[in-house]
PDB file of N, CA and C in Angstrom:
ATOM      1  N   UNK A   1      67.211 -12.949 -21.342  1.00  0.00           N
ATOM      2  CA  UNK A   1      66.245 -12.142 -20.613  1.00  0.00           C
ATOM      3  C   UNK A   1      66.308 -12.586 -19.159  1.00  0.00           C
ATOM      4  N   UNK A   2      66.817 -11.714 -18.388  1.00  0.00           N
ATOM      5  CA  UNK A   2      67.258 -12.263 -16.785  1.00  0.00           C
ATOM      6  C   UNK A   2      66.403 -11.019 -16.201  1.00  0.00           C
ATOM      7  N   UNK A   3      65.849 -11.797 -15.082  1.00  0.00           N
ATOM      8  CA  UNK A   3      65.333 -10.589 -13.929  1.00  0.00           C
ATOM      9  C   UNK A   3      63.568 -10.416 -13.820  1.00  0.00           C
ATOM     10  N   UNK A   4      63.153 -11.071 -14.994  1.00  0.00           N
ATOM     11  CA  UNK A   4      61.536 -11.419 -15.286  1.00  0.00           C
ATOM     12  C   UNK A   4      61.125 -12.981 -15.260  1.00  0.00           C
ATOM     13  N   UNK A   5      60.939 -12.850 -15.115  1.00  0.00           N
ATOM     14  CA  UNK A   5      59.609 -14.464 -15.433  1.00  0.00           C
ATOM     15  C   UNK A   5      59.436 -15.204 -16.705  1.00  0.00           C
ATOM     16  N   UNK A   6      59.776 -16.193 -16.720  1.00  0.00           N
ATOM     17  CA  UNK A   6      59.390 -16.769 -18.643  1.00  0.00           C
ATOM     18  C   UNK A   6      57.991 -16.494 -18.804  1.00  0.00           C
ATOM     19  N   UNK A   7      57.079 -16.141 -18.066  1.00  0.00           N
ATOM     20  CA  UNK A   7      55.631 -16.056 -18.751  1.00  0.00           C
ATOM     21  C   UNK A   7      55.813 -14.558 -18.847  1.00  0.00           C
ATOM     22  N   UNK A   8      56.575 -13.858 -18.483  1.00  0.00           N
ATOM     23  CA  UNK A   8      56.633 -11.925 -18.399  1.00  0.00           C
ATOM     24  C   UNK A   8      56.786 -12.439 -19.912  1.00  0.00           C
ATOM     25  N   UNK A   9      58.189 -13.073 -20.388  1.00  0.00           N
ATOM     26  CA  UNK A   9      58.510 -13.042 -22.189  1.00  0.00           C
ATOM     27  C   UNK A   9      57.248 -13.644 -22.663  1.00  0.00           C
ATOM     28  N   UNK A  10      56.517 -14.507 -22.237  1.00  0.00           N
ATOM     29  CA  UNK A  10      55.667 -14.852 -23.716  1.00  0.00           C
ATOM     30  C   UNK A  10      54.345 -14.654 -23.153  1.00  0.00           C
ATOM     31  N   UNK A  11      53.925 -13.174 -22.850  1.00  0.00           N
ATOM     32  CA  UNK A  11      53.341 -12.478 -22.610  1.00  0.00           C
ATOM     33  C   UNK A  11      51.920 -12.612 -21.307  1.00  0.00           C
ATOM     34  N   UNK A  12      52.609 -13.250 -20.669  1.00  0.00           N
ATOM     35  CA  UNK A  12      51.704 -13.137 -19.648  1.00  0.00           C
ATOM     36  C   UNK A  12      51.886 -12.484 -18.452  1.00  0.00           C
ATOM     37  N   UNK A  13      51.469 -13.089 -17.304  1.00  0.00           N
ATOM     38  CA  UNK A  13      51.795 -12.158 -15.896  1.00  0.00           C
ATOM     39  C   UNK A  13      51.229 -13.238 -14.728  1.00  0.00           C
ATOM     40  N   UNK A  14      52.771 -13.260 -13.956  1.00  0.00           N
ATOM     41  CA  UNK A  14      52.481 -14.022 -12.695  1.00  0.00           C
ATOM     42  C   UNK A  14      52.038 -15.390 -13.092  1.00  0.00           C
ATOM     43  N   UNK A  15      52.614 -16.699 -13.361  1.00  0.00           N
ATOM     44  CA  UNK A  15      52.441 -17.569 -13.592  1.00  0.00           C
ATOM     45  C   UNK A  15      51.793 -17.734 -14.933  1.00  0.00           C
ATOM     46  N   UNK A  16      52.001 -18.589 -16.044  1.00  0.00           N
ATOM     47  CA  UNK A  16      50.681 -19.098 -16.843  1.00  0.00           C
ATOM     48  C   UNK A  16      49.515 -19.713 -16.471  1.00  0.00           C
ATOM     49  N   UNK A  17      48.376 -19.266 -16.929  1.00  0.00           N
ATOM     50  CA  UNK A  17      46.633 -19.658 -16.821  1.00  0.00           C
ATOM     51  C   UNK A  17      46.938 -21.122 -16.550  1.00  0.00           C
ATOM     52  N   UNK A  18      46.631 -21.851 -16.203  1.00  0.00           N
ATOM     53  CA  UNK A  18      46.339 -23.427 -16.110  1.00  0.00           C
ATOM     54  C   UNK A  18      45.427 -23.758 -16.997  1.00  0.00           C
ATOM     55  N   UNK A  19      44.569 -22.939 -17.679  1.00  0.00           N
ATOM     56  CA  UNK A  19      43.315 -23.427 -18.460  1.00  0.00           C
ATOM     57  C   UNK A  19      44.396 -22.639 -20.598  1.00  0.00           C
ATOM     58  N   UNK A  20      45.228 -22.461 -20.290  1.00  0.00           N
ATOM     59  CA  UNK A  20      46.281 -22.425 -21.548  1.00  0.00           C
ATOM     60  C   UNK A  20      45.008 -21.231 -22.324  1.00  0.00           C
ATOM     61  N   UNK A  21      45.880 -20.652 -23.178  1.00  0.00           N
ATOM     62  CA  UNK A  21      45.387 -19.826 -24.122  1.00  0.00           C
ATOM     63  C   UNK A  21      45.998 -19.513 -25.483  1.00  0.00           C
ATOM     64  N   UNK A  22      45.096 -18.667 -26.259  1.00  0.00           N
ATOM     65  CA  UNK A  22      46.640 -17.898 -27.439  1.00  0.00           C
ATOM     66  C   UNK A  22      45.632 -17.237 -28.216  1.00  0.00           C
ATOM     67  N   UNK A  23      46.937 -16.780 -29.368  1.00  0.00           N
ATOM     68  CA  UNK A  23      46.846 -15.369 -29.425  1.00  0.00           C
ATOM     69  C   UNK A  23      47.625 -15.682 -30.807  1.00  0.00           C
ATOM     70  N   UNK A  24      47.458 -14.622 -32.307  1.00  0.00           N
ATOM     71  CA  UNK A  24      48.004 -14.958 -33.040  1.00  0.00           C
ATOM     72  C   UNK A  24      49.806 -15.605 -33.239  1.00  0.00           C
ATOM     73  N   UNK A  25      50.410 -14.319 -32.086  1.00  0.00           N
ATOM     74  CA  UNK A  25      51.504 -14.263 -32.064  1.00  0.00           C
ATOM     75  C   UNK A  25      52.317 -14.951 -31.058  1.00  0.00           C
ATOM     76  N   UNK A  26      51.159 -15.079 -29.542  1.00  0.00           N
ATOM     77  CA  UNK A  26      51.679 -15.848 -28.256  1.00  0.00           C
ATOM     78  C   UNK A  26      50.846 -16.719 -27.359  1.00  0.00           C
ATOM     79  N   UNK A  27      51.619 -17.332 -26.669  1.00  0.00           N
ATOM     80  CA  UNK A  27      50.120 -17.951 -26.104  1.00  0.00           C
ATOM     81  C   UNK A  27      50.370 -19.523 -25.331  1.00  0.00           C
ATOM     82  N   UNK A  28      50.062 -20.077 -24.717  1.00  0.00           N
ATOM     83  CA  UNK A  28      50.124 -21.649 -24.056  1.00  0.00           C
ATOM     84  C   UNK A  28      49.191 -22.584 -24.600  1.00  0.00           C
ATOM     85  N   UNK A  29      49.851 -23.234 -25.682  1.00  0.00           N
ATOM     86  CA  UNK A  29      48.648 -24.458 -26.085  1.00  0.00           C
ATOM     87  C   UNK A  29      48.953 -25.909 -25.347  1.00  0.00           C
ATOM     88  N   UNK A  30      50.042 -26.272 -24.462  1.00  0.00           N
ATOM     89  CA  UNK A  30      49.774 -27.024 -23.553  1.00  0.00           C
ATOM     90  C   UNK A  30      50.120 -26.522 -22.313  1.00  0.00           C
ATOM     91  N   UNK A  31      48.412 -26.658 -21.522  1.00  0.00           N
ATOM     92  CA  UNK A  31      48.743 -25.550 -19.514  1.00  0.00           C
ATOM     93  C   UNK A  31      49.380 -27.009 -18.775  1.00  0.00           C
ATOM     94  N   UNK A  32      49.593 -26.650 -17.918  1.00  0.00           N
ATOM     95  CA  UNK A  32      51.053 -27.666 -17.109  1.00  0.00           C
ATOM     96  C   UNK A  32      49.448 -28.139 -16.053  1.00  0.00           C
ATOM     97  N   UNK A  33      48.140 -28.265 -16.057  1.00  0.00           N
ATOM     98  CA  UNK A  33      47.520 -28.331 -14.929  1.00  0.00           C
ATOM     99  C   UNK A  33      46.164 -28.295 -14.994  1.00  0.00           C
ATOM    100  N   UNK A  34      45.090 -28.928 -15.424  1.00  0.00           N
ATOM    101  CA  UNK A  34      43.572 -29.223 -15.545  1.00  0.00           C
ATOM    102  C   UNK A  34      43.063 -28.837 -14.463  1.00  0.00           C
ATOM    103  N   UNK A  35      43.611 -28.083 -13.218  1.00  0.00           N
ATOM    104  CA  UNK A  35      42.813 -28.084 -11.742  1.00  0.00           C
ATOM    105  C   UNK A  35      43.300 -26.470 -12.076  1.00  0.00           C
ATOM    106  N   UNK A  36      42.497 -25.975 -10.943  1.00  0.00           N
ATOM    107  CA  UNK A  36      42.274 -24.514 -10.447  1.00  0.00           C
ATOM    108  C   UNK A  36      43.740 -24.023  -9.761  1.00  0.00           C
ATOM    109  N   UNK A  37      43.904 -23.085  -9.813  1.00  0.00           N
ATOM    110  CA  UNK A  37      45.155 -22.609  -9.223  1.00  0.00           C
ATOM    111  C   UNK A  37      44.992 -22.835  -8.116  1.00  0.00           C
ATOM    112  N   UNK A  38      46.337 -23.019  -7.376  1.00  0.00           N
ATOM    113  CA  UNK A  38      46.673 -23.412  -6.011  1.00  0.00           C
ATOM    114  C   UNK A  38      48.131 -23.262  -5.657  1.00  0.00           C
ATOM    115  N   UNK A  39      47.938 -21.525  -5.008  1.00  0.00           N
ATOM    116  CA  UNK A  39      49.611 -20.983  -5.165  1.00  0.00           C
ATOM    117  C   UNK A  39      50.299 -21.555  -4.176  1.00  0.00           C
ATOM    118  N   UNK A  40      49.828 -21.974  -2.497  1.00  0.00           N
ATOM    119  CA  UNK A  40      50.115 -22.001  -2.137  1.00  0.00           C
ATOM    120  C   UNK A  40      50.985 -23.629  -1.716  1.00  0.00           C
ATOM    121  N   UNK A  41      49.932 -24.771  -2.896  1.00  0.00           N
ATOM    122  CA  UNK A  41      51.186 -26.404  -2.669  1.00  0.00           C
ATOM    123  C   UNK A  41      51.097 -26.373  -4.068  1.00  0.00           C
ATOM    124  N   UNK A  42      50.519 -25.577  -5.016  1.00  0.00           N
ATOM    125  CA  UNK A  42      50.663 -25.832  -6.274  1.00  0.00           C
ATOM    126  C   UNK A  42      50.382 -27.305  -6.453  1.00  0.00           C
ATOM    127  N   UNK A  43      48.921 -27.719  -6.015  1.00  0.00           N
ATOM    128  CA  UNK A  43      48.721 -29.112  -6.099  1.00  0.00           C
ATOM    129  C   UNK A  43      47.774 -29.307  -7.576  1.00  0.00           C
ATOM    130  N   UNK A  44      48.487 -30.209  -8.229  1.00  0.00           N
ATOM    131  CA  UNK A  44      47.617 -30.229  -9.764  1.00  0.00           C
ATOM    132  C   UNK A  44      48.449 -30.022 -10.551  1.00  0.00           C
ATOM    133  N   UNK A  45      50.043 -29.279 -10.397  1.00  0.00           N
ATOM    134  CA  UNK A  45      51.015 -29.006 -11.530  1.00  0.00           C
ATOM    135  C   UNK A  45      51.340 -30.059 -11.917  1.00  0.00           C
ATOM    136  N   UNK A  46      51.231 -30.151 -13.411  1.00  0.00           N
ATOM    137  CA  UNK A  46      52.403 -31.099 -14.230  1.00  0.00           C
ATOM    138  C   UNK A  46      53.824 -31.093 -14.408  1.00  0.00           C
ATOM    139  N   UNK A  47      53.604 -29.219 -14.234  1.00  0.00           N
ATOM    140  CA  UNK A  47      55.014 -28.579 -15.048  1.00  0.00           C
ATOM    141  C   UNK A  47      55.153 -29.365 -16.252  1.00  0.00           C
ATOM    142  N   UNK A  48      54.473 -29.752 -17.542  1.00  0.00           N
ATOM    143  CA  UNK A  48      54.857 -30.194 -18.392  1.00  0.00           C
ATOM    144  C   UNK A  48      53.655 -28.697 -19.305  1.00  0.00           C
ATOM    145  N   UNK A  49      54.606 -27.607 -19.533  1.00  0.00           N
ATOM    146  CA  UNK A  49      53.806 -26.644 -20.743  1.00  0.00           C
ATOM    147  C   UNK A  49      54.674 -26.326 -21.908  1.00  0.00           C
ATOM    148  N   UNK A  50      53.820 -25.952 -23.094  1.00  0.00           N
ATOM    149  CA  UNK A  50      53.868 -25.545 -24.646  1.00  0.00           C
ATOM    150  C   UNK A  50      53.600 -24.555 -24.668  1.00  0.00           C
ATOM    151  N   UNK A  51      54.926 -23.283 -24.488  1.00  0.00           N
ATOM    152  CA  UNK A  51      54.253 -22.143 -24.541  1.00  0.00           C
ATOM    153  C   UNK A  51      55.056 -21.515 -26.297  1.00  0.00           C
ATOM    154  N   UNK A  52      54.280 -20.839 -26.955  1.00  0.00           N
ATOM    155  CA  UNK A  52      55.293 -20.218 -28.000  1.00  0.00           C
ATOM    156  C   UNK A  52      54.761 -18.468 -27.929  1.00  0.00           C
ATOM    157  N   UNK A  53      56.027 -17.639 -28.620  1.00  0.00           N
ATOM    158  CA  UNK A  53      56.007 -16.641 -28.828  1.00  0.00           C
ATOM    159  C   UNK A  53      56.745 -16.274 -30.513  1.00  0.00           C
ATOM    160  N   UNK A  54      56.165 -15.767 -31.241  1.00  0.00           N
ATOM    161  CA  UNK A  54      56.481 -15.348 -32.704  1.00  0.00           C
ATOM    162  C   UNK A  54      56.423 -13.816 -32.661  1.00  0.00           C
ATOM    163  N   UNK A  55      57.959 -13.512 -33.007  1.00  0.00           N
ATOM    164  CA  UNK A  55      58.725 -12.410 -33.401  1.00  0.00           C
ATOM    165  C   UNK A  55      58.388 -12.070 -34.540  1.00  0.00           C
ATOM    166  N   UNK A  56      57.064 -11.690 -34.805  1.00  0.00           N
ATOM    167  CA  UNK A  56      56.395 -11.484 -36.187  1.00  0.00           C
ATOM    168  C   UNK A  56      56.553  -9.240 -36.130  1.00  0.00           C
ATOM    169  N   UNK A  57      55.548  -8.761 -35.185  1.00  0.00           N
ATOM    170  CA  UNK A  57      55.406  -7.295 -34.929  1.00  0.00           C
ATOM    171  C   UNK A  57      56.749  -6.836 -34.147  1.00  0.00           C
ATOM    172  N   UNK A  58      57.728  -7.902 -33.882  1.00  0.00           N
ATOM    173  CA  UNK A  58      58.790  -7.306 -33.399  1.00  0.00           C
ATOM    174  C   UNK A  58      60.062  -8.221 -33.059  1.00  0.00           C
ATOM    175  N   UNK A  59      60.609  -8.112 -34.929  1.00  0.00           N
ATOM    176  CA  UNK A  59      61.592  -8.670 -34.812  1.00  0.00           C
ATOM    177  C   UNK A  59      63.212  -8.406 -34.480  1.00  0.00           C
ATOM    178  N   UNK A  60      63.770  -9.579 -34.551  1.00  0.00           N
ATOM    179  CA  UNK A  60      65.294  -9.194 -33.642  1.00  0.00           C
ATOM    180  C   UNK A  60      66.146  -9.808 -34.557  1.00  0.00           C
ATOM    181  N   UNK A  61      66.358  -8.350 -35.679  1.00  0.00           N
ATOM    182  CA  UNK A  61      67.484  -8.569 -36.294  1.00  0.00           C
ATOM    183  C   UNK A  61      68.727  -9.099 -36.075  1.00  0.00           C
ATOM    184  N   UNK A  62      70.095 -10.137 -36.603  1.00  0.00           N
ATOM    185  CA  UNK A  62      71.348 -10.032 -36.513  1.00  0.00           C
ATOM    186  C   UNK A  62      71.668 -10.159 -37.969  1.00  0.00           C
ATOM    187  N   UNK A  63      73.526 -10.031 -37.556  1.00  0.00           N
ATOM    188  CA  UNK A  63      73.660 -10.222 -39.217  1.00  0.00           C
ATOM    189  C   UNK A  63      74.674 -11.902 -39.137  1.00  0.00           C
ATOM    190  N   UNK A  64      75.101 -12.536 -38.212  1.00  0.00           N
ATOM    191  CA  UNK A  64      75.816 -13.652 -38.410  1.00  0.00           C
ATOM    192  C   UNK A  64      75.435 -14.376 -37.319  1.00  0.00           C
ATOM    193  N   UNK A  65      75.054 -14.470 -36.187  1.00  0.00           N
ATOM    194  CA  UNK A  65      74.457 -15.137 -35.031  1.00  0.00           C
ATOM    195  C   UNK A  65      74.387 -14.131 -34.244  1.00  0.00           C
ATOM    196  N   UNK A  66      73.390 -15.247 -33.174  1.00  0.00           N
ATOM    197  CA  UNK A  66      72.560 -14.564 -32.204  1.00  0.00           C
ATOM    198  C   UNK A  66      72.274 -15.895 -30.958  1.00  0.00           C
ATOM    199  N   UNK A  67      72.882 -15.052 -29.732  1.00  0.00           N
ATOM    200  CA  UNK A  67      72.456 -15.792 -28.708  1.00  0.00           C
ATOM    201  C   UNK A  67      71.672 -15.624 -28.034  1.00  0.00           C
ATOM    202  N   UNK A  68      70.685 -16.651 -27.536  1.00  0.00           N
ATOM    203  CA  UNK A  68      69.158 -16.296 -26.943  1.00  0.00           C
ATOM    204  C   UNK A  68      69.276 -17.123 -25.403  1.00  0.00           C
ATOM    205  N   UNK A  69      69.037 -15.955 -24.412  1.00  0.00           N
ATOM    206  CA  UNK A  69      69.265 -16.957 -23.408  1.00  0.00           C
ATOM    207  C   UNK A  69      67.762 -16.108 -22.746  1.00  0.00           C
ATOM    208  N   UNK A  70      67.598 -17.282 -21.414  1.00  0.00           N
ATOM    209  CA  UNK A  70      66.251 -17.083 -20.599  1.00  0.00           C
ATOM    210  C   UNK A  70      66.601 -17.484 -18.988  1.00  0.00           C
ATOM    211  N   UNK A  71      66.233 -17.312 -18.005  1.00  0.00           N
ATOM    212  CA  UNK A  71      66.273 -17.189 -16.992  1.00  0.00           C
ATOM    213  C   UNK A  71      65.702 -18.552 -16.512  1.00  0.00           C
ATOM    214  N   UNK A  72      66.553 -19.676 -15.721  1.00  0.00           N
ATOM    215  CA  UNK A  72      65.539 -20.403 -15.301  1.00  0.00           C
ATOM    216  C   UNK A  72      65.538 -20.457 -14.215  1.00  0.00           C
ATOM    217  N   UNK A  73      64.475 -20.230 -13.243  1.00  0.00           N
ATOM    218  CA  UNK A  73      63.689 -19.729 -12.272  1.00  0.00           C
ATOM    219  C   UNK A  73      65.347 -18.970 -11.254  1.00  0.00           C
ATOM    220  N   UNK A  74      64.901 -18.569  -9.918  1.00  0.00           N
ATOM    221  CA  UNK A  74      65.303 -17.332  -9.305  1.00  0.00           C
ATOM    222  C   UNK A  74      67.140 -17.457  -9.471  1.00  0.00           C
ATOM    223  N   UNK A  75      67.467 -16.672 -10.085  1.00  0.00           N
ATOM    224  CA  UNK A  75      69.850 -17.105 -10.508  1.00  0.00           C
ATOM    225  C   UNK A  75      70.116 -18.134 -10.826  1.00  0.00           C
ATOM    226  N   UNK A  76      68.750 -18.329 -11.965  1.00  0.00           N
ATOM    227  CA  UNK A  76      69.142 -19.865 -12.970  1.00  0.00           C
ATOM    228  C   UNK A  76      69.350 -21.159 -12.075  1.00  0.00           C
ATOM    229  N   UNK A  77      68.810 -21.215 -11.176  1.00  0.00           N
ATOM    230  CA  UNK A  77      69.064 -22.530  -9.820  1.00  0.00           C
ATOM    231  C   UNK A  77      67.793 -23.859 -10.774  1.00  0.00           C
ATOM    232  N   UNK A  78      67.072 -23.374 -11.827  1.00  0.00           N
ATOM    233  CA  UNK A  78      66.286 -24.855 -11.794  1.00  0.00           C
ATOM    234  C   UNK A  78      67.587 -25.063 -13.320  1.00  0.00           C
ATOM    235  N   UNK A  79      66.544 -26.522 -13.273  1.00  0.00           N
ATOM    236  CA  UNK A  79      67.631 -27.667 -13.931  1.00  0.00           C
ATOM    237  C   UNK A  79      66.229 -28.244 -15.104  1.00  0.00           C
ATOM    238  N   UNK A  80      65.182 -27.405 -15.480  1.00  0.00           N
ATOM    239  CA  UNK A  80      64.362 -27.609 -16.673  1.00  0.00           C
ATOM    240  C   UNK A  80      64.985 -27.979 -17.869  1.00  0.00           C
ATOM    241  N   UNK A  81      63.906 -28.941 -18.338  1.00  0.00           N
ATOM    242  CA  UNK A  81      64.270 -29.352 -19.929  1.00  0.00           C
ATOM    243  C   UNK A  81      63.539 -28.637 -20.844  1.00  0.00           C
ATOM    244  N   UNK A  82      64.418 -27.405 -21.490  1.00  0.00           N
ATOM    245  CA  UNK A  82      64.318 -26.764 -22.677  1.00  0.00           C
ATOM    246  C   UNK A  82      64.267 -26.876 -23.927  1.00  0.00           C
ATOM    247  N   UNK A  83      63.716 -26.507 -24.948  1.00  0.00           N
ATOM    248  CA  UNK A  83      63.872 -26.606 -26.137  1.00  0.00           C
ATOM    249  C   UNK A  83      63.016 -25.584 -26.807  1.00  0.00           C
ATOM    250  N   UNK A  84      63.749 -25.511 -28.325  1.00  0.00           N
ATOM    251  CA  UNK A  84      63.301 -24.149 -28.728  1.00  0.00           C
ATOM    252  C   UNK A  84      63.202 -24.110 -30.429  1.00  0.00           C
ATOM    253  N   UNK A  85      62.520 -23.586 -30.870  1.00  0.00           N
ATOM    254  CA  UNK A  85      62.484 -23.487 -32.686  1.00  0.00           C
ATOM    255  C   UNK A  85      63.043 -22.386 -32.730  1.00  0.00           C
ATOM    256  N   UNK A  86      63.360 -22.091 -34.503  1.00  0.00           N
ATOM    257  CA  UNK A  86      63.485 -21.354 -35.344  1.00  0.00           C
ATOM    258  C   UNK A  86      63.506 -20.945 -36.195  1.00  0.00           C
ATOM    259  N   UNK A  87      62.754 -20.097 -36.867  1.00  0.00           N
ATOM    260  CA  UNK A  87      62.100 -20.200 -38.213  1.00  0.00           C
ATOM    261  C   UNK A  87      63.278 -18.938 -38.997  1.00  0.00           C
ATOM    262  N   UNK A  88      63.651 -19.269 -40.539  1.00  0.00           N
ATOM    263  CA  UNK A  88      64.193 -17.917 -41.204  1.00  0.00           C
ATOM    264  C   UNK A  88      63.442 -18.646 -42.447  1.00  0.00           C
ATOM    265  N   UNK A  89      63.848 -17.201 -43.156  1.00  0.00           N
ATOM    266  CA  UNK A  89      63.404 -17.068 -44.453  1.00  0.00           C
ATOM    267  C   UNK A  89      64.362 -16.866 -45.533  1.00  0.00           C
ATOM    268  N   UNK A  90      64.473 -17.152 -46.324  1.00  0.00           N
ATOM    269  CA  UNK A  90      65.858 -17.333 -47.207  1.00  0.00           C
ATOM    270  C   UNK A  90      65.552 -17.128 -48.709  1.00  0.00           C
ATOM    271  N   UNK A  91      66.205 -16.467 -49.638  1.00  0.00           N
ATOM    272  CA  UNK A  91      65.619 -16.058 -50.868  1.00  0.00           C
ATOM    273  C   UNK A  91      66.206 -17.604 -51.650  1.00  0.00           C
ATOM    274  N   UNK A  92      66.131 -18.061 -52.576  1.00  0.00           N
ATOM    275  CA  UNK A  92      66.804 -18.668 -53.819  1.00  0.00           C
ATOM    276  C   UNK A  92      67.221 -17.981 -54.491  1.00  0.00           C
ATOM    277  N   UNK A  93      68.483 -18.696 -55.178  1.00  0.00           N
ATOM    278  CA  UNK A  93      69.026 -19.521 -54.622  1.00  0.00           C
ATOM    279  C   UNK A  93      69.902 -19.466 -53.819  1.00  0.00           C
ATOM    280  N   UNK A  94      70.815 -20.709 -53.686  1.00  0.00           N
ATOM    281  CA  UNK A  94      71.337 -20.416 -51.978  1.00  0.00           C
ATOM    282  C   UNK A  94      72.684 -21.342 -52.130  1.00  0.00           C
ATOM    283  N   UNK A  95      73.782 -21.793 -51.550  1.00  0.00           N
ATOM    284  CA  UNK A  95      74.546 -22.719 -50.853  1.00  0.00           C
ATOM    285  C   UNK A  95      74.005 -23.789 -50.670  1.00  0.00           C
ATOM    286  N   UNK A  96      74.287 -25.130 -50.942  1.00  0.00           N
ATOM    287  CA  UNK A  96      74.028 -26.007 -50.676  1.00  0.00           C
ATOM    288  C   UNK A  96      74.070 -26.441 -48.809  1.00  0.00           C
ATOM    289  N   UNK A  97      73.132 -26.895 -48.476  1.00  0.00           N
ATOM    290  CA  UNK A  97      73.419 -26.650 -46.425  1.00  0.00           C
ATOM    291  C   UNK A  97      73.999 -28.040 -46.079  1.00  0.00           C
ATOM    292  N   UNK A  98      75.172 -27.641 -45.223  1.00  0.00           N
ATOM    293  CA  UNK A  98      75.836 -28.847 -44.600  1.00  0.00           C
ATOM    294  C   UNK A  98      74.982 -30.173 -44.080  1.00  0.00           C
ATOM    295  N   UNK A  99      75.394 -31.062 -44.353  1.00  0.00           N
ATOM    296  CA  UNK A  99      74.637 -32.594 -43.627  1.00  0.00           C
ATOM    297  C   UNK A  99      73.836 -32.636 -42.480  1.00  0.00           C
ATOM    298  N   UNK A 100      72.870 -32.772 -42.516  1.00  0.00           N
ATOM    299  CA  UNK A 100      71.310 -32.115 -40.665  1.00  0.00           C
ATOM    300  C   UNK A 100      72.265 -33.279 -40.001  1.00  0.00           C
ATOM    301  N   UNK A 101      72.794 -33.571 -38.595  1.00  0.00           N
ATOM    302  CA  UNK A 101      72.727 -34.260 -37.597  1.00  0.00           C
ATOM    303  C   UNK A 101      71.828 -35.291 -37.735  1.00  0.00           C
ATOM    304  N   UNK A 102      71.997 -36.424 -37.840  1.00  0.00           N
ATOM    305  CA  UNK A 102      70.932 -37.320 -37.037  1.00  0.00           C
ATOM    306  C   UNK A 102      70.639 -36.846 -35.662  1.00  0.00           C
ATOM    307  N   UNK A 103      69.502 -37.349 -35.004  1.00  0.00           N
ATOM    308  CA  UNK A 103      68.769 -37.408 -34.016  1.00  0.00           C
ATOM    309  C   UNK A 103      69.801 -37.680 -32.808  1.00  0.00           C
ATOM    310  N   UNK A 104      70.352 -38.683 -32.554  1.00  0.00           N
ATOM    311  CA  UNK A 104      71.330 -38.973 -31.548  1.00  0.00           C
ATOM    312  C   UNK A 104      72.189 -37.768 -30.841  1.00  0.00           C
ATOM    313  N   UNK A 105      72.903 -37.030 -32.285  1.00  0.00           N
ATOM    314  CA  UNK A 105      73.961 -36.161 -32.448  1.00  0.00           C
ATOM    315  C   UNK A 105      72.910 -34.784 -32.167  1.00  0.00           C
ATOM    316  N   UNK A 106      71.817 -34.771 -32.283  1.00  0.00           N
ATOM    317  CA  UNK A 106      71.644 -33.178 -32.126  1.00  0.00           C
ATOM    318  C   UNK A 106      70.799 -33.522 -30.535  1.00  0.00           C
ATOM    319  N   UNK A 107      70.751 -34.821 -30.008  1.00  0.00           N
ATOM    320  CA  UNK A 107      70.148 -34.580 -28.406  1.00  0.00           C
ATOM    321  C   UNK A 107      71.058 -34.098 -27.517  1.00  0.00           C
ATOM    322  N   UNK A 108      70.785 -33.443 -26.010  1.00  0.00           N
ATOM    323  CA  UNK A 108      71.876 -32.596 -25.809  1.00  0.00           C
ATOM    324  C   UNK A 108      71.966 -33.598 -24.226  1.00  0.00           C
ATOM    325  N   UNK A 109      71.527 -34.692 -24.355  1.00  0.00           N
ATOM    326  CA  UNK A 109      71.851 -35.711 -23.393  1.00  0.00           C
ATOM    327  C   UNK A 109      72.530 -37.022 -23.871  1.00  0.00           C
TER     328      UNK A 109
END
């Protein structure tokens, strides 16, 4: 999703609330900032937020993979630390699933 805002995707507008919110499906349960907005030195940011969005009323089918990319801030110029879930649902029974990574092997530093 290039050309919007990460709070445009998980449904907000023009920055996230500082005072965090949510919503069944979306929402900020940790705000980056306990103080009042302040656009102009942005004094009070943590930049440390928990935002999620669930593809519940509108999901995004594939049938073998799927790449999910996001915009970070104006032609991808910031250098943020990302991370992301993913939930599926799977009938039984199934394939036995290859060996999980230890911790070491799945950090991307």
């Amino acid at each position: 999703m290039h050309g919007t805002g990460t709070e445009d995707y998980f449904c907000s507008s023009y920055e996230f609330p500082v005072d965090g919110w949510s919503t069944p499906y979306h929402g900020v349960s940790l705000a980056g900032s306990p103080k009042l907005r302040d656009w102009d030195n942005m004094e009070g940011k943590t930049n440390k937020w928990t935002v999620y969005k669930f593809h519940i009323e509108d999901p995004i089918p594939f049938k073998k993979s799927i790449k999910v990319t996001i915009e970070h801030g104006h032609a991808n110029d910031r250098s943020d630390d990302w991370a992301s879930v993913a939930y599926w649902y799977q009938a039984e029974p199934h394939k036995v699933f290859p060996r999980f990574p230890g911790v070491n092997e799945r950090m991307p530093r």
